[in-house]
C-alpha atoms as a PDB file:
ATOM      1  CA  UNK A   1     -59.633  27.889  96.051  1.00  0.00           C
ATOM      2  CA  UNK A   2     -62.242  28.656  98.164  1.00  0.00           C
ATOM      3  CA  UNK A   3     -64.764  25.951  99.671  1.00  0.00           C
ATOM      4  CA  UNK A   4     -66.636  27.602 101.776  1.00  0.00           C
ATOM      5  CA  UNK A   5     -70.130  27.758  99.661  1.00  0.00           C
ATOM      6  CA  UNK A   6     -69.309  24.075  98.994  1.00  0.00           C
ATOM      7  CA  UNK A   7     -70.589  20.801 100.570  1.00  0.00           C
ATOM      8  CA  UNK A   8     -67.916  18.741  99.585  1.00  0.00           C
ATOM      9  CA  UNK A   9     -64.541  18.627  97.974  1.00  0.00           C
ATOM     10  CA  UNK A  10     -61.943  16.463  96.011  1.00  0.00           C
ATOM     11  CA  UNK A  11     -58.214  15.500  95.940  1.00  0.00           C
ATOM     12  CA  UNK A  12     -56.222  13.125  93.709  1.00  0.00           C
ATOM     13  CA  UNK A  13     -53.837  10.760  95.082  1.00  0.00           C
ATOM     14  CA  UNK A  14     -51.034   9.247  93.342  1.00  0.00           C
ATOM     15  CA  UNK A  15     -51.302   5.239  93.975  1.00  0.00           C
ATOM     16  CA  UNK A  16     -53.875   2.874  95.380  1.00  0.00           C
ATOM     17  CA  UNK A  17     -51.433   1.794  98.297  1.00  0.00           C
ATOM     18  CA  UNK A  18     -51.073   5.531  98.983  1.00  0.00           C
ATOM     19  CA  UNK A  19     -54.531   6.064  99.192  1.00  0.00           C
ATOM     20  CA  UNK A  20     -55.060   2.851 101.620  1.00  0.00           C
ATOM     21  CA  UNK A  21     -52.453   3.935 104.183  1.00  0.00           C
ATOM     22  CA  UNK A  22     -55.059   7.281 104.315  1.00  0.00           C
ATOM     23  CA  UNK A  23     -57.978   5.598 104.794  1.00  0.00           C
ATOM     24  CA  UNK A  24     -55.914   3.532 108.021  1.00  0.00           C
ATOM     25  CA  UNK A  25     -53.874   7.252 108.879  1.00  0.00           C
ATOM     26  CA  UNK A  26     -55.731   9.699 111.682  1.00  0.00           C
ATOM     27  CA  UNK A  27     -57.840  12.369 110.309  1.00  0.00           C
ATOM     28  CA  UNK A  28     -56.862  15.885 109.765  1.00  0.00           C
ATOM     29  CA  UNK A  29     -58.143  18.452 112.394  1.00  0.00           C
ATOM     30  CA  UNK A  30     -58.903  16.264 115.644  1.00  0.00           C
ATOM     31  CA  UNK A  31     -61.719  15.048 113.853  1.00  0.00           C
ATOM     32  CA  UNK A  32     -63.088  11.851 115.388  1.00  0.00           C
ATOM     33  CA  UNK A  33     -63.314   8.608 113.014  1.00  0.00           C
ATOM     34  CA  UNK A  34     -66.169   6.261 112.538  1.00  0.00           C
ATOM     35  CA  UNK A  35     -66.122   2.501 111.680  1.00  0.00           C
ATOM     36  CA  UNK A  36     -64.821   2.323 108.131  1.00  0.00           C
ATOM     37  CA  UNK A  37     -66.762   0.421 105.279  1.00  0.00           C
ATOM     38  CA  UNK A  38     -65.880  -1.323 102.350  1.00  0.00           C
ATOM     39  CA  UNK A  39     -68.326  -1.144  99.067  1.00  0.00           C
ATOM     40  CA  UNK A  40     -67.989  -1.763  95.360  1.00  0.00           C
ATOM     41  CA  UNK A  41     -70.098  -0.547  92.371  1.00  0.00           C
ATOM     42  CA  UNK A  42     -69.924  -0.209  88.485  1.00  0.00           C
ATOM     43  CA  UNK A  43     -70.881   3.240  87.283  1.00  0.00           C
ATOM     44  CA  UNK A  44     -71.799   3.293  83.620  1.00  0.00           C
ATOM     45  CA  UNK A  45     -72.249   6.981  81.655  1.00  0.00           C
ATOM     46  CA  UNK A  46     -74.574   7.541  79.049  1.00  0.00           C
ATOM     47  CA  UNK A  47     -74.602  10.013  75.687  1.00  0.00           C
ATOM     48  CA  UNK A  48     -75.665  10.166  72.680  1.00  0.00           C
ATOM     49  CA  UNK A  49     -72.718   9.818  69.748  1.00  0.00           C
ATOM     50  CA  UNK A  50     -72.278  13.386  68.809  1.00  0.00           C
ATOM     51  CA  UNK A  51     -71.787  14.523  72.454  1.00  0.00           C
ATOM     52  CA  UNK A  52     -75.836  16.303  73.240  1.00  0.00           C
ATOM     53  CA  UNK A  53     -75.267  15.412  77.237  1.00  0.00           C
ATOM     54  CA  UNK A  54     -72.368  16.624  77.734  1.00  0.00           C
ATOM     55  CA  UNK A  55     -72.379  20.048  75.547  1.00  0.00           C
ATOM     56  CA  UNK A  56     -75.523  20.801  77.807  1.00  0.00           C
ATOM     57  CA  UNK A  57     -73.814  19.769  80.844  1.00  0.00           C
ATOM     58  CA  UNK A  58     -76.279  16.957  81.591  1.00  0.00           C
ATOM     59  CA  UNK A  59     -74.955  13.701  83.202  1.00  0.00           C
ATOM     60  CA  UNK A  60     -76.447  10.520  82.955  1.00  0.00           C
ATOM     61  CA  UNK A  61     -75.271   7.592  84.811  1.00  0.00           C
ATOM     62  CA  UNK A  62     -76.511   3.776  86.249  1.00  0.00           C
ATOM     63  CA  UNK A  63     -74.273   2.812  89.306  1.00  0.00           C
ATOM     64  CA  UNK A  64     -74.633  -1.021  89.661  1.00  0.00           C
ATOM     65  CA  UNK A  65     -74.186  -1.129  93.926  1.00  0.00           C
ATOM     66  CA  UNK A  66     -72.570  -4.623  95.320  1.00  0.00           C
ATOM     67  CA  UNK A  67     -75.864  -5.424  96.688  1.00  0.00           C
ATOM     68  CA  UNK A  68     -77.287  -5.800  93.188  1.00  0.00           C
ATOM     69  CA  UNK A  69     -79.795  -2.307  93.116  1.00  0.00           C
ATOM     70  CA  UNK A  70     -79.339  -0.081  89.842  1.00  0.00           C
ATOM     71  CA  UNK A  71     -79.664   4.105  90.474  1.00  0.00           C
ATOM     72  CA  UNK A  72     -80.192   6.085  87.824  1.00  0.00           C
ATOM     73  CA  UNK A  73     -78.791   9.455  88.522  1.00  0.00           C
ATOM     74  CA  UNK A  74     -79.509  12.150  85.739  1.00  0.00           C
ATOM     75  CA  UNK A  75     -78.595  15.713  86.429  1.00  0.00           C
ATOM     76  CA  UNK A  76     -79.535  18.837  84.681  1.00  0.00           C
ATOM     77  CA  UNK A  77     -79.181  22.914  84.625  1.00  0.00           C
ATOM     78  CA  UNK A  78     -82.282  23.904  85.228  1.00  0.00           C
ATOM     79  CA  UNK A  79     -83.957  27.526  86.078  1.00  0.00           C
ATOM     80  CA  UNK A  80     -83.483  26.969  89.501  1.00  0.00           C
ATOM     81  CA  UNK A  81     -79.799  25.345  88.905  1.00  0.00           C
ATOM     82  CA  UNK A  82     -77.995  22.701  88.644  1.00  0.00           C
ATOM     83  CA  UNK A  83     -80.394  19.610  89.785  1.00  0.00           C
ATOM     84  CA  UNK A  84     -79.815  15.758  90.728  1.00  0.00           C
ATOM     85  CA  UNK A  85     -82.131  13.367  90.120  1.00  0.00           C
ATOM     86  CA  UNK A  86     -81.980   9.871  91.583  1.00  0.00           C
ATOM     87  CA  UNK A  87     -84.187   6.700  91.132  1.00  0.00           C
ATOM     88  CA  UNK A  88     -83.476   2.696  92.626  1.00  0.00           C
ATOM     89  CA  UNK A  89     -84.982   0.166  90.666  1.00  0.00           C
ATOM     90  CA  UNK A  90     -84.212  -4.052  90.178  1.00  0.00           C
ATOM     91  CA  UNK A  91     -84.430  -3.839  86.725  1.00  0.00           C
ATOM     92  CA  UNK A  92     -81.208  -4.819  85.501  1.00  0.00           C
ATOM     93  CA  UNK A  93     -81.848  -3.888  81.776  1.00  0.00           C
ATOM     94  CA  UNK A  94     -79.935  -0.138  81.151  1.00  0.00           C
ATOM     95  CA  UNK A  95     -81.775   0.172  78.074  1.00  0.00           C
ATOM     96  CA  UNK A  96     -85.158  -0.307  79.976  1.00  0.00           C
ATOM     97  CA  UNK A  97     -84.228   1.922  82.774  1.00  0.00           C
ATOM     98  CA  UNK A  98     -83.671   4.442  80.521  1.00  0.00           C
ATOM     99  CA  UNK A  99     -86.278   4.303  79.045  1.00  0.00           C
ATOM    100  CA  UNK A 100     -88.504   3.695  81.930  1.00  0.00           C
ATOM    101  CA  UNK A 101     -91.119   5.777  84.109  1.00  0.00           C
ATOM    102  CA  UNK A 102     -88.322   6.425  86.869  1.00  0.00           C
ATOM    103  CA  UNK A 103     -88.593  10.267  87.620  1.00  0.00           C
ATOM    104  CA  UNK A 104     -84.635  10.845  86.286  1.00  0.00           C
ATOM    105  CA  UNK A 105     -85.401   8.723  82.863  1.00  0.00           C
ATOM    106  CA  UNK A 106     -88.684  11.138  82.840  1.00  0.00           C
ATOM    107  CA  UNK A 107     -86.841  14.143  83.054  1.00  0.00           C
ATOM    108  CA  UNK A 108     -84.086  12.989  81.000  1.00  0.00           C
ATOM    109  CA  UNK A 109     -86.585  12.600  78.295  1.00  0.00           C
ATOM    110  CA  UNK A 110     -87.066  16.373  78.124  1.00  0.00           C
ATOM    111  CA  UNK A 111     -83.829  16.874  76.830  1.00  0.00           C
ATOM    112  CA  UNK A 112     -83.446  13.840  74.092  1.00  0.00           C
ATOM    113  CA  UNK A 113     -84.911  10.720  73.101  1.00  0.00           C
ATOM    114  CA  UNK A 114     -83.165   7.871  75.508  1.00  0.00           C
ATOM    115  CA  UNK A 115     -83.028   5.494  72.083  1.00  0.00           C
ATOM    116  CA  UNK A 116     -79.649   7.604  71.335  1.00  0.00           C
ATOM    117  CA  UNK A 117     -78.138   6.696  74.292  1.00  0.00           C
ATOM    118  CA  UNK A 118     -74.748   4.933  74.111  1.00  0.00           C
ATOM    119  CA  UNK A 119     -72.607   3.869  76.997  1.00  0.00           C
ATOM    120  CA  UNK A 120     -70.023   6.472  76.955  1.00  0.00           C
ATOM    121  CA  UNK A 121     -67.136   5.383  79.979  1.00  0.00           C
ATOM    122  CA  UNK A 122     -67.634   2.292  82.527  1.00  0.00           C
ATOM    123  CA  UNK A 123     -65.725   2.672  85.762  1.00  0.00           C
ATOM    124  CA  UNK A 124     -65.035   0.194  88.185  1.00  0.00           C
ATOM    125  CA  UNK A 125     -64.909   1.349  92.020  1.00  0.00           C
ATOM    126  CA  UNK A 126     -63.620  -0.030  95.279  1.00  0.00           C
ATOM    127  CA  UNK A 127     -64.637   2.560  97.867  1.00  0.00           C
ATOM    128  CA  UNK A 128     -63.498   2.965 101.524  1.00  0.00           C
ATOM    129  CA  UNK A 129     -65.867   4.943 103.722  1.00  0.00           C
ATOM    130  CA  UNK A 130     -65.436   6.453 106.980  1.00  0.00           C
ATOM    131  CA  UNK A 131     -67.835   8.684 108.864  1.00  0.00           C
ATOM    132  CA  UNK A 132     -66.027  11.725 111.302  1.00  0.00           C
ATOM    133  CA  UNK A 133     -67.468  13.969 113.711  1.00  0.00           C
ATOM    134  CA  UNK A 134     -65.563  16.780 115.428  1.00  0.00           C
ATOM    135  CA  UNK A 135     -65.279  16.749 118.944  1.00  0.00           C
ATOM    136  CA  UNK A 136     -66.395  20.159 120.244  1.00  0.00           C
ATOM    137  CA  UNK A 137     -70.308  22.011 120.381  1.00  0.00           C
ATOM    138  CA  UNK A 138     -72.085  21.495 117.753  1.00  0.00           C
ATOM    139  CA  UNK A 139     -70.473  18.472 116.442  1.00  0.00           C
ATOM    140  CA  UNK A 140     -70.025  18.583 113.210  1.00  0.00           C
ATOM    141  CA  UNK A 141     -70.224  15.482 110.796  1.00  0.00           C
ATOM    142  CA  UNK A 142     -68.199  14.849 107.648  1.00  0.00           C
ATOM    143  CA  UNK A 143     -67.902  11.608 105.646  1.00  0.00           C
ATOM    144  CA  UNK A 144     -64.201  10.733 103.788  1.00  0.00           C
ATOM    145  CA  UNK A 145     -64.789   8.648 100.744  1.00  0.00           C
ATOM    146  CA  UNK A 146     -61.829   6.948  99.606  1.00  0.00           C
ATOM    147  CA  UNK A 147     -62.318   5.919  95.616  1.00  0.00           C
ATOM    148  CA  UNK A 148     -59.780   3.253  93.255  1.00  0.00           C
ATOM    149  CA  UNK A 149     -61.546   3.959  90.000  1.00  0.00           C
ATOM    150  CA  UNK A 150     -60.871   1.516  87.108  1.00  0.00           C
ATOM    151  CA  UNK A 151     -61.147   2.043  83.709  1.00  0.00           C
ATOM    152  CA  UNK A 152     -60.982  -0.578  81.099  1.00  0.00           C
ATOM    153  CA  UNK A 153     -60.978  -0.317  77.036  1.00  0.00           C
ATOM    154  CA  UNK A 154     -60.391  -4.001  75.437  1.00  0.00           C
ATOM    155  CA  UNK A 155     -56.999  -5.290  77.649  1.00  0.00           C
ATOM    156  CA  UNK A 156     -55.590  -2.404  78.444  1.00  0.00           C
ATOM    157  CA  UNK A 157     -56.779  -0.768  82.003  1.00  0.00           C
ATOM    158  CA  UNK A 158     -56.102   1.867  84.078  1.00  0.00           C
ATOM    159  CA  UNK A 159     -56.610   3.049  87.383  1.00  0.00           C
ATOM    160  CA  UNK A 160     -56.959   6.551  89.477  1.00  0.00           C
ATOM    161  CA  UNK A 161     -57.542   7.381  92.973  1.00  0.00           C
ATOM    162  CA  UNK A 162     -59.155  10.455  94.957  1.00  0.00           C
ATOM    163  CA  UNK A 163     -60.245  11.290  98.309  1.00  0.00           C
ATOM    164  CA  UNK A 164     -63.420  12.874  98.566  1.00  0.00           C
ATOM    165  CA  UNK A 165     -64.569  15.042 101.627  1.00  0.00           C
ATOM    166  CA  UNK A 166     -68.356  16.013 102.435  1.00  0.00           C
ATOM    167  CA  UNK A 167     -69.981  17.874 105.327  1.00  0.00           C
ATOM    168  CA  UNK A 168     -72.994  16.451 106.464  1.00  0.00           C
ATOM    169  CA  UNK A 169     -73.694  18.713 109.270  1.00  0.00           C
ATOM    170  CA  UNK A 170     -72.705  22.430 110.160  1.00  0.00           C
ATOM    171  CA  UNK A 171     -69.771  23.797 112.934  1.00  0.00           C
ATOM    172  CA  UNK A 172     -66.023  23.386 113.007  1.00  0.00           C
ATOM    173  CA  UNK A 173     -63.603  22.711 111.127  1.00  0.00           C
ATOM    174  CA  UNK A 174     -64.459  23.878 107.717  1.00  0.00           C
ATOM    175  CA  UNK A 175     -64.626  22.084 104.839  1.00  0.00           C
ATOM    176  CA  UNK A 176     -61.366  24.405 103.945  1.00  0.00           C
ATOM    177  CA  UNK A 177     -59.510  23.895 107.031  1.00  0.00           C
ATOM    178  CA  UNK A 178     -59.849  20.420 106.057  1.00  0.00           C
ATOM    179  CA  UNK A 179     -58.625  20.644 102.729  1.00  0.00           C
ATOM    180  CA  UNK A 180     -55.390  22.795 103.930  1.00  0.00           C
ATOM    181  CA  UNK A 181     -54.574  20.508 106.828  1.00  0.00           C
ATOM    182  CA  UNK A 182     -54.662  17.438 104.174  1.00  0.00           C
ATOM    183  CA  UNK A 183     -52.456  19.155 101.795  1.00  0.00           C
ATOM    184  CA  UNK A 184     -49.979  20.110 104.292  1.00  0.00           C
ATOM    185  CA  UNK A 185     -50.088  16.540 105.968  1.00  0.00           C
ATOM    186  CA  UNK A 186     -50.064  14.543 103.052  1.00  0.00           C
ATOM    187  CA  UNK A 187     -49.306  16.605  99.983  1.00  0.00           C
ATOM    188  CA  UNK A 188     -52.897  16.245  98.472  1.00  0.00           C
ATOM    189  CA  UNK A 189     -53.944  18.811  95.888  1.00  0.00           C
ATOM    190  CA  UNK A 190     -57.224  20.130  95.547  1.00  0.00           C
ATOM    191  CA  UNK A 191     -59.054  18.145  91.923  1.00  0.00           C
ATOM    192  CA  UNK A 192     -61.534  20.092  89.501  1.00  0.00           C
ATOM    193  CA  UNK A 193     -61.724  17.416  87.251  1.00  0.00           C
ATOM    194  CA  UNK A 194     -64.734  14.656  87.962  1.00  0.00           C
ATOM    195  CA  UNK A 195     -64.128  11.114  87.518  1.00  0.00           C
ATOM    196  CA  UNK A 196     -66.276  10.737  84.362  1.00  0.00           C
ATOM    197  CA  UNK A 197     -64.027  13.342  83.038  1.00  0.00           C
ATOM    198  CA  UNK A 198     -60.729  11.891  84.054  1.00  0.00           C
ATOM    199  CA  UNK A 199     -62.016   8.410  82.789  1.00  0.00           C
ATOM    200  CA  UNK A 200     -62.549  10.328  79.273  1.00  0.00           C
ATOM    201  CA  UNK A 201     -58.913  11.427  79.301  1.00  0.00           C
ATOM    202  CA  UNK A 202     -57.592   7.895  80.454  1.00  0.00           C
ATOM    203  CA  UNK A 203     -59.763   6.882  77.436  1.00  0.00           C
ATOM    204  CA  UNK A 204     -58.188   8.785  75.478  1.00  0.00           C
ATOM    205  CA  UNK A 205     -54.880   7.595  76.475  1.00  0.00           C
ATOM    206  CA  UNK A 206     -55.616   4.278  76.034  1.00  0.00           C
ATOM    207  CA  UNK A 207     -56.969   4.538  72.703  1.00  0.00           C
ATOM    208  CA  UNK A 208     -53.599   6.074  71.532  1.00  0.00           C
ATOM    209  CA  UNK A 209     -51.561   3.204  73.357  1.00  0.00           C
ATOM    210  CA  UNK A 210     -53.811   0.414  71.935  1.00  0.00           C
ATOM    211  CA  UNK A 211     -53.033   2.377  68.165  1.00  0.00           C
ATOM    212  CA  UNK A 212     -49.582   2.139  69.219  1.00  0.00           C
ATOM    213  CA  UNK A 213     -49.709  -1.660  69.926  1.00  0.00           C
ATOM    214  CA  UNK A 214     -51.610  -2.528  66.570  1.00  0.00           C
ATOM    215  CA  UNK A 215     -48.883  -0.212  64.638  1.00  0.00           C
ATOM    216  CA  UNK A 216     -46.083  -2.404  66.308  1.00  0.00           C
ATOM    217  CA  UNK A 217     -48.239  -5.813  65.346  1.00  0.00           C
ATOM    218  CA  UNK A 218     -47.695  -4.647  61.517  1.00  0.00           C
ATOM    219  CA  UNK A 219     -44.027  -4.681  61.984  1.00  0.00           C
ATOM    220  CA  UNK A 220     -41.050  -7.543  61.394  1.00  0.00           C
ATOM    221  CA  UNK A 221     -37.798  -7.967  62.493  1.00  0.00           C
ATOM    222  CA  UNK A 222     -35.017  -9.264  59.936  1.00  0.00           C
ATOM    223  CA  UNK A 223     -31.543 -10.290  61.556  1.00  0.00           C
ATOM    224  CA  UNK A 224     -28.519 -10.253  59.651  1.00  0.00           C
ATOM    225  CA  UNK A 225     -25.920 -13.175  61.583  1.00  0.00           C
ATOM    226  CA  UNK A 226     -22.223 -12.654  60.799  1.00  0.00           C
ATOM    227  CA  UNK A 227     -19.896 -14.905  62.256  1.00  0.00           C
ATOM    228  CA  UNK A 228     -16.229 -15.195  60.438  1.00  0.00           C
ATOM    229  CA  UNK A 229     -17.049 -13.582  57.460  1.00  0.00           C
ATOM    230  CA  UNK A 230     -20.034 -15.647  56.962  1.00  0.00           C
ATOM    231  CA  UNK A 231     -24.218 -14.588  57.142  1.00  0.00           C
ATOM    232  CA  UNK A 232     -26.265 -17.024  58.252  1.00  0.00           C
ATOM    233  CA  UNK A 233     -29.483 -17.548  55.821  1.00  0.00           C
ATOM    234  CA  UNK A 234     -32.743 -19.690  55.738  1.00  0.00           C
ATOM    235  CA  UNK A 235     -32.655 -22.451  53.592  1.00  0.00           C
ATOM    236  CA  UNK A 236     -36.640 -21.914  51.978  1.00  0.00           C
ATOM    237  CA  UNK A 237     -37.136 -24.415  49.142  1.00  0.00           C
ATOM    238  CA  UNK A 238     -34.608 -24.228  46.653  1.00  0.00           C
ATOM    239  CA  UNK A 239     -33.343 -20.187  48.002  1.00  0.00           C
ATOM    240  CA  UNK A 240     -31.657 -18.868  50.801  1.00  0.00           C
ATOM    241  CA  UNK A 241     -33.389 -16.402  53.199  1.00  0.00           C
ATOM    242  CA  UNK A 242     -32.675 -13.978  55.809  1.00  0.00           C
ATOM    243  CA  UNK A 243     -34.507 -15.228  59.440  1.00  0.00           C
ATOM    244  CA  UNK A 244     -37.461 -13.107  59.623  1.00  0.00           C
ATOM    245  CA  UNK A 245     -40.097 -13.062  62.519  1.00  0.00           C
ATOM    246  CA  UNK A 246     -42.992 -11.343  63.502  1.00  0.00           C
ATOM    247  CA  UNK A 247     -43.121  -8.503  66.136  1.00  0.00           C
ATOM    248  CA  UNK A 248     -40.852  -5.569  66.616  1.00  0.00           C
ATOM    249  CA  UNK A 249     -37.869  -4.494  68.760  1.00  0.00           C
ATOM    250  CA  UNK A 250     -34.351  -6.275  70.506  1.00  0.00           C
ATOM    251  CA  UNK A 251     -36.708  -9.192  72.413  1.00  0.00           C
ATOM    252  CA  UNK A 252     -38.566 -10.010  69.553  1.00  0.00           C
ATOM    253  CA  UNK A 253     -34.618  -9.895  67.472  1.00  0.00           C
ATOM    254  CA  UNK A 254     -33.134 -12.657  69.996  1.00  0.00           C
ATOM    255  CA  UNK A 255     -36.251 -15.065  70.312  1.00  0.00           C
ATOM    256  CA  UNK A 256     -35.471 -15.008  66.293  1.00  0.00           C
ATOM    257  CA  UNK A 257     -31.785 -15.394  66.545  1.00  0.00           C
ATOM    258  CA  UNK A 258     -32.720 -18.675  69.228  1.00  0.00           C
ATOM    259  CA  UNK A 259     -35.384 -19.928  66.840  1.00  0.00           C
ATOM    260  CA  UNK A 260     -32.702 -19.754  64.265  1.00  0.00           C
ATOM    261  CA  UNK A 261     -29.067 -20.160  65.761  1.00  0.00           C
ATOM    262  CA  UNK A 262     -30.279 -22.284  68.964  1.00  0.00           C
ATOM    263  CA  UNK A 263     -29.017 -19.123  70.810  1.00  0.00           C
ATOM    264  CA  UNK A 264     -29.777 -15.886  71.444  1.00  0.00           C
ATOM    265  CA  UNK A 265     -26.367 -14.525  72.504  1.00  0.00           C
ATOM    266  CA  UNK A 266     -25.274 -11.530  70.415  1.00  0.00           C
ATOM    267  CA  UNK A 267     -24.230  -8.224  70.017  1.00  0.00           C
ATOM    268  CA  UNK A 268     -26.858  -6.414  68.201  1.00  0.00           C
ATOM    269  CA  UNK A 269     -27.187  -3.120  66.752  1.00  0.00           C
ATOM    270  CA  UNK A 270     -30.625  -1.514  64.749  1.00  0.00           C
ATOM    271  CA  UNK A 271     -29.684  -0.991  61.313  1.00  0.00           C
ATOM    272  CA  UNK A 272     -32.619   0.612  59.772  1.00  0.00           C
ATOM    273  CA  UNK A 273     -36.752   0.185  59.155  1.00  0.00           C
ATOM    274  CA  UNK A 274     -38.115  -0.272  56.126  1.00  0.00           C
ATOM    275  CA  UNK A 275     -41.103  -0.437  54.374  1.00  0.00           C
ATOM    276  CA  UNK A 276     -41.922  -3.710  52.242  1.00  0.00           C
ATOM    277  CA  UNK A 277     -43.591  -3.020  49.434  1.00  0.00           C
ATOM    278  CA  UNK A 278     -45.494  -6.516  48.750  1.00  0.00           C
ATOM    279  CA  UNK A 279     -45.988  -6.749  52.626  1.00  0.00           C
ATOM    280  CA  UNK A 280     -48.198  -4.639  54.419  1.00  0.00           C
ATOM    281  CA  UNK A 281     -45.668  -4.253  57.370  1.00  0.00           C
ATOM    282  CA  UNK A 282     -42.408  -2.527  58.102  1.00  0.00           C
ATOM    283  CA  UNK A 283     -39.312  -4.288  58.504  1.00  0.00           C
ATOM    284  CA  UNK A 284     -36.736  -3.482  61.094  1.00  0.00           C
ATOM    285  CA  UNK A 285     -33.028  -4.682  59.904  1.00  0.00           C
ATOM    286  CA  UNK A 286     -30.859  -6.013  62.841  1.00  0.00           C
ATOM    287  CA  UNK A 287     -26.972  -6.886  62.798  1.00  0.00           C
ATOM    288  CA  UNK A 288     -25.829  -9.705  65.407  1.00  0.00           C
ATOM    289  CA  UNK A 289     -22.356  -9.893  65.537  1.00  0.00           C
ATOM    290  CA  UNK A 290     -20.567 -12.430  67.932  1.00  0.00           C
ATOM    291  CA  UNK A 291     -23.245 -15.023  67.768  1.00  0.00           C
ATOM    292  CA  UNK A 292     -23.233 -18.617  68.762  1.00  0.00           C
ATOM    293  CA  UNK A 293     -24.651 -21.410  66.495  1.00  0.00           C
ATOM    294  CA  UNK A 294     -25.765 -24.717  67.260  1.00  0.00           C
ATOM    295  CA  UNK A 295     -23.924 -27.241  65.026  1.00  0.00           C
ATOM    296  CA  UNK A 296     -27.819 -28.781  64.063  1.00  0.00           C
ATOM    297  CA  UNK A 297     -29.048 -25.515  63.882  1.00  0.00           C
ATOM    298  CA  UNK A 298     -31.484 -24.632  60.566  1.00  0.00           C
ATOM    299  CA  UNK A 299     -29.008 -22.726  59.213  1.00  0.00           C
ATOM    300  CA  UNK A 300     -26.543 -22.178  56.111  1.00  0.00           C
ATOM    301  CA  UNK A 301     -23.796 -20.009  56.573  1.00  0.00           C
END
C-alpha cells in the first residue's frame, strides 16, 4: 500500500503494554523525538437508527478533551471531496450541540434533521503523543500518536490499540519509509479499518458474548451423588429431591455438591442437558462419583 498521496497513516498493535514499550522505544528512521504527552478524551458517534450517516459516509462525532472542551467534528463528501468540519464549544449538552449554530451542526443539518440522532459507539482513549523531526535539510516534522481505545456495552469492555503516524511538514523520510521501517522493526501492519469502525465490530462481539451470558443464566445444574450404591436426595417437604442450583457448567456442579454434601470433592462426568418443560431453563445432568459427605450434611441417601 502506497502512502505517498497520504498525510498520515495507521497500524494496529496487539496489547496496551506492547504499545507503551513503543511510545518509550527510539523512532524508526533517525528521526529525532520530542517531549511526549499524555491526554485523555471520550469520543461519542452519532446516527440516526436506520444507519443515514454512515450509508452516506458522513461521520459525526463529540470528543469530550480532559480539559473539559466539547468538538464537534462532522465530515462530509462534498463536490470538492471529502470535508472536515470542526467546532469547540462549553456546552456540555450533545443534544444542544447538535443542534446548535456551530458551523459542523449547520452543515450537518443539510443532510438530516439532528432530532434523529442517537449515540451510536462511545470510546474511551488514553493517548500518548510525541512530536519528531528528522535531522537533515529541510527538517521534516511528523507527530506519533499512540491510542488505547476502550469500548464498553453494559459490563463487558474491550480494548484496542493503534499507532498513528502524521506528517506535518514536507522532506525526508516518507511517510512510507516510515511505515516499512516500523513493520520490519516491530512487526506492525498497516490498518484500513478506523476506530469507529473497529468499535462497531467489538460491538458486535460483545453483543453476541453478553447473549451468550444471558443464555447460560437460563440454565441449571442437577447432580446425581452415588456413594455405595446409594444417591443422595433433598429432603423438600414430605419428597425427596435431586440438589439442583442455578448457573451452568463443572464450578457451578461442585459449589452445589458443597452446598449439599459439605464437600465438593468428586469425580464428575456431564451426563446430558435437558429441557424442562414447566421451567423456562435447561437443565444440565451431572454424575459425582467418589464423593465425600458430611455426617450433618442436608442429605438422605
Amino acid at each position: 500500500m502506497k502512502l505517498s498521496s497520504r498525510a498520515w497513516f495507521r497500524c494496529t498493535v496487539s496489547s496496551p503494554d506492547i504499545l507503551r514499550r513503543l511510545a518509550a522505544h527510539r523512532l524508526p528512521q533517525g528521526l529525532r523525538s520530542g517531549a511526549t504527552t499524555r491526554s485523555f478524551h471520550r469520543d461519542i458517534y452519532f446516527d440516526a437508527p436506520d444507519g443515514s450517516l454512515q450509508s452516506r459516509g458522513v461521520v459525526c462525532r463529540i470528543r469530550i478533551r480532559d480539559d473539559d472542551k466539547r468538538v464537534l467534528t462532522v465530515v462530509l463528501n462534498t463536490s470538492a471531496g471529502r470535508e472536515r468540519f470542526e467546532a469547540e464549544t462549553t456546552e456540555t449538552d450533545p443534544r444542544r450541540i447538535l443542534e446548535s449554530d456551530l458551523e459542523p451542526a449547520r452543515r450537518l443539518r443539510a443532510v438530516l434533521d439532528p432530532a434523529r440522532l442517537r449515540p451510536e459507539v462511545e470510546l474511551e482513549t488514553e493517548r500518548l503523543m510525541r512530536s519528531a523531526r528528522s535531522g537533515w535539510w529541510p527538517l521534516a516534522r511528523f507527530a506519533f500518536v499512540y491510542d488505547i481505545a476502550t469500548v464498553r456495552l453494559g459490563t463487558v469492555s474491550r480494548s484496542f490499540q493503534e499507532i498513528k503516524v502524521y506528517r506535518l511538514g514536507s522532506g525526508q523520510p516518507t511517510l512510507d519509509k516510515i511505515a516499512l521501517a516500523l513493520e520490519r522493526e516491530h512487526g506492525l501492519r498497516l490498518l484500513l479499518a478506523d476506530k469507529r469502525e473497529r468499535a462497531r465490530l467489538l460491538l458486535t462481539a460483545m453483543e453476541t458474548e453478553m447473549g451468550a451470558r444471558a443464555v447460560d443464566t437460563n440454565r441449571a445444574v442437577a447432580v446425581v451423588a452415588i456413594e455405595s450404591g446409594r444417591a443422595a436426595f433433598r429432603q423438600d417437604a414430605e419428597s425427596l429431591r435431586i440438589p439442583v442450583r442455578a448457573g451452568s457448567g463443572e464450578e457451578t456442579c461442585r459449589r452445589l455438591l458443597q452446598e449439599s454434601l459439605g464437600s465438593a470433592v468428586g469425580n464428575l462426568h456431564l451426563l446430558g442437558t435437558v429441557s424442562a418443560r414447566d421451567r423456562q431453563y435447561a437443565l444440565e445432568v451431572w454424575l459425582a462419583r467418589q464423593v465425600r459427605a458430611s455426617a450433618n450434611g442436608p442429605i438422605e441417601w
